[in-house]
C-alpha atoms as a PDB file:
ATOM      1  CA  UNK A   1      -1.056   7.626  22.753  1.00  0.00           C
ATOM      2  CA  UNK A   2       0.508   5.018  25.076  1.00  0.00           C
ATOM      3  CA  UNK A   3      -2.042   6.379  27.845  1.00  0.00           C
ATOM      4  CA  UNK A   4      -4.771   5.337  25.245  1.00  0.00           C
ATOM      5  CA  UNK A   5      -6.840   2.362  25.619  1.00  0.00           C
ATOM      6  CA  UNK A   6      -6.614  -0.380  22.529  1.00  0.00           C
ATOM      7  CA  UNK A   7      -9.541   0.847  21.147  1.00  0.00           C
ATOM      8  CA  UNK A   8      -7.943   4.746  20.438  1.00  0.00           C
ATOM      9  CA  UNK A   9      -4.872   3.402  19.172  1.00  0.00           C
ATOM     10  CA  UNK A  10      -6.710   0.903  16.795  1.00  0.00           C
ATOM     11  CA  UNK A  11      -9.220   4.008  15.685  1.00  0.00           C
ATOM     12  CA  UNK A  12      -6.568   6.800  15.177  1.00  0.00           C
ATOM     13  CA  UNK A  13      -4.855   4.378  12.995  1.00  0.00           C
ATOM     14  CA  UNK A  14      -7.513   3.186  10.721  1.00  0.00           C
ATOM     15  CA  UNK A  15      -8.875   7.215  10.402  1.00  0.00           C
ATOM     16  CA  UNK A  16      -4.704   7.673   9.839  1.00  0.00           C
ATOM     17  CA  UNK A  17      -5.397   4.430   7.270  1.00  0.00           C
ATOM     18  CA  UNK A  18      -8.173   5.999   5.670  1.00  0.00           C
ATOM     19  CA  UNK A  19      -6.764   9.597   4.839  1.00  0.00           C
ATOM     20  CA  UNK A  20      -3.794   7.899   3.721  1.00  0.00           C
ATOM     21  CA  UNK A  21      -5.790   5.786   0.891  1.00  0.00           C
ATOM     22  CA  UNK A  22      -7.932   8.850   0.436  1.00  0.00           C
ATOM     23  CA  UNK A  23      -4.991  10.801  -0.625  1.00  0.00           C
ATOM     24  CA  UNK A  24      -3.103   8.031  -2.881  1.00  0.00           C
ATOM     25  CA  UNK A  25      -6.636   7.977  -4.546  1.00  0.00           C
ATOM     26  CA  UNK A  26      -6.430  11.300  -5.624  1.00  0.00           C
ATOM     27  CA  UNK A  27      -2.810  11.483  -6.086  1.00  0.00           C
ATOM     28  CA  UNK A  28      -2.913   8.055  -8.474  1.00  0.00           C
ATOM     29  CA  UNK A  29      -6.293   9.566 -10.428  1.00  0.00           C
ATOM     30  CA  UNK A  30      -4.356  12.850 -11.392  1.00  0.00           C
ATOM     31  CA  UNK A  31      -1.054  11.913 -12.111  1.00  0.00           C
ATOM     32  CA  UNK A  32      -2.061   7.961 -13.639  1.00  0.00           C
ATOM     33  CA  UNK A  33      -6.007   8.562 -14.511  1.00  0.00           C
ATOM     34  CA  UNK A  34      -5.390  12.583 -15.886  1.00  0.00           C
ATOM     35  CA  UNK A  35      -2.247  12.330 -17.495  1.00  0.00           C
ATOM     36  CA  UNK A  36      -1.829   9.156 -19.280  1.00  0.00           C
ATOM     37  CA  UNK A  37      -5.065   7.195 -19.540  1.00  0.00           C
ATOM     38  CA  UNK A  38      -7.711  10.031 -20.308  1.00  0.00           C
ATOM     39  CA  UNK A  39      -5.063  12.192 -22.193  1.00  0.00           C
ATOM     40  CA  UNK A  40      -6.593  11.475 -25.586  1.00  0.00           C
ATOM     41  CA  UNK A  41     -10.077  12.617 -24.298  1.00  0.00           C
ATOM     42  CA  UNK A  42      -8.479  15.473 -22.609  1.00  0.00           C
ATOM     43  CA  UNK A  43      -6.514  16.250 -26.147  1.00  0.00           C
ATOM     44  CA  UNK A  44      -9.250  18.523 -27.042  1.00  0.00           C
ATOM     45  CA  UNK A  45      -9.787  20.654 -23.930  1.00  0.00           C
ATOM     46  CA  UNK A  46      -7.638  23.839 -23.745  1.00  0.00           C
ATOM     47  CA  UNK A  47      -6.135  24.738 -20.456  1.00  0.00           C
ATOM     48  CA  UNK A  48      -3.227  27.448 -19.646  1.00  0.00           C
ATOM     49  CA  UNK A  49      -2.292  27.296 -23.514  1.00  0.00           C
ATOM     50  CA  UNK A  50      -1.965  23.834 -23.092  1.00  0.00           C
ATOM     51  CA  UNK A  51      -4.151  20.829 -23.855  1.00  0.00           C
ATOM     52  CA  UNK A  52      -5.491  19.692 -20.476  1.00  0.00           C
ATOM     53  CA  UNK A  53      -3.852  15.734 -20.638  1.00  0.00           C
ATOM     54  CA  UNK A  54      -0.386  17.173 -20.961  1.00  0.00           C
ATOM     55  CA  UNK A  55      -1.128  19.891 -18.132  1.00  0.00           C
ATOM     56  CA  UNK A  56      -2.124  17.524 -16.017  1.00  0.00           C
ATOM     57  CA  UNK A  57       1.591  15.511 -16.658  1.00  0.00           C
ATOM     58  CA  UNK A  58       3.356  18.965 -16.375  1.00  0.00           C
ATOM     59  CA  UNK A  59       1.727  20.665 -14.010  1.00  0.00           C
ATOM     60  CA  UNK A  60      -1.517  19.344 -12.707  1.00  0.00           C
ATOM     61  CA  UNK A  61      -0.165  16.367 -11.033  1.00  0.00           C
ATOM     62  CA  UNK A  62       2.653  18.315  -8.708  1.00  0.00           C
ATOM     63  CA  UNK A  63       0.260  20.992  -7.687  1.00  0.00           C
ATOM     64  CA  UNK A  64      -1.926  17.921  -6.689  1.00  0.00           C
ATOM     65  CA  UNK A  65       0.481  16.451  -4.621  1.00  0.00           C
ATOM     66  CA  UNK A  66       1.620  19.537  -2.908  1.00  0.00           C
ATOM     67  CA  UNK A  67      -2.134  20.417  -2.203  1.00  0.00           C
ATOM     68  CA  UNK A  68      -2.252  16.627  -0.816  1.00  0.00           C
ATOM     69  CA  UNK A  69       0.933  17.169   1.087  1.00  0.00           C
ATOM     70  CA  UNK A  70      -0.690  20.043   3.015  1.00  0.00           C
ATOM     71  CA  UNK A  71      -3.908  18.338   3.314  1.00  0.00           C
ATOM     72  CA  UNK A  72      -2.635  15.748   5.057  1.00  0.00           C
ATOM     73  CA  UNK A  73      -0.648  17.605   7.372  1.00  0.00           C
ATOM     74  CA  UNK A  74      -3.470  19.942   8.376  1.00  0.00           C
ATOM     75  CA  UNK A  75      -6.116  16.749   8.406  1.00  0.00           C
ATOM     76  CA  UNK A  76      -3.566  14.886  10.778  1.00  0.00           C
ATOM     77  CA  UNK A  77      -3.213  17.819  13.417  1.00  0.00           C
ATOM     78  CA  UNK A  78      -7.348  17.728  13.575  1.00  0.00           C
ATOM     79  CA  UNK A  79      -6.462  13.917  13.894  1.00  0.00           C
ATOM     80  CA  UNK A  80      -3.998  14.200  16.713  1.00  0.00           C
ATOM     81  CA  UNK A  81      -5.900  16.603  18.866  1.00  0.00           C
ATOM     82  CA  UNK A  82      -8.849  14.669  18.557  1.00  0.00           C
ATOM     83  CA  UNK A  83      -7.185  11.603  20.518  1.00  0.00           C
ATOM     84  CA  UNK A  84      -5.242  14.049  22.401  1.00  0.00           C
ATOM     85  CA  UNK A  85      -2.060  13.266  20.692  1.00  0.00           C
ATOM     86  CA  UNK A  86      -0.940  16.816  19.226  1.00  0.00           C
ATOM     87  CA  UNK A  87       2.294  18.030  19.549  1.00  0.00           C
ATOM     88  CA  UNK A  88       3.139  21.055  22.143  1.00  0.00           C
END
């Protein structure tokens, strides 16, 4: 990136910005939204032998974050080769 212009650098890092918030987003409505503050609605739905509240605290949230942790790596390569800043 240090070949880039002002203008790439400022636009890969609000895109970078962006997925960033887009993935805290998702990670905060699982883990927070899922499996604390709708838990009483979710009480009633059965899930894996489980209510679906308390498999979102157990289980729901990690498998979340691991998705987002591969998410982001695979929408950050399309990110870097787009401004021609992969790795070789």
């Amino acid at each position: 990136m240090s070949h880039g212009t002002d203008k790439d650098v400022s636009g890969y890092w609000k895109a970078n910005v962006r997925i960033i918030i887009g993935c805290l987003i998702v990670w905060a409505i699982c883990s927070l939204g899922f499996a604390v503050l709708l838990r009483p609605a979710l009480m009633g739905i059965t899930f894996m032998g489980t209510d679906l509240g308390l498999w979102f605290g157990q289980q729901g949230a990690i498998l979340t974050f691991v998705a987002l942790i591969f998410f982001y790596a695979w929408r950050m390569n399309r990110l870097d080769k787009e401004y021609g800043v992969e790795e070789e």
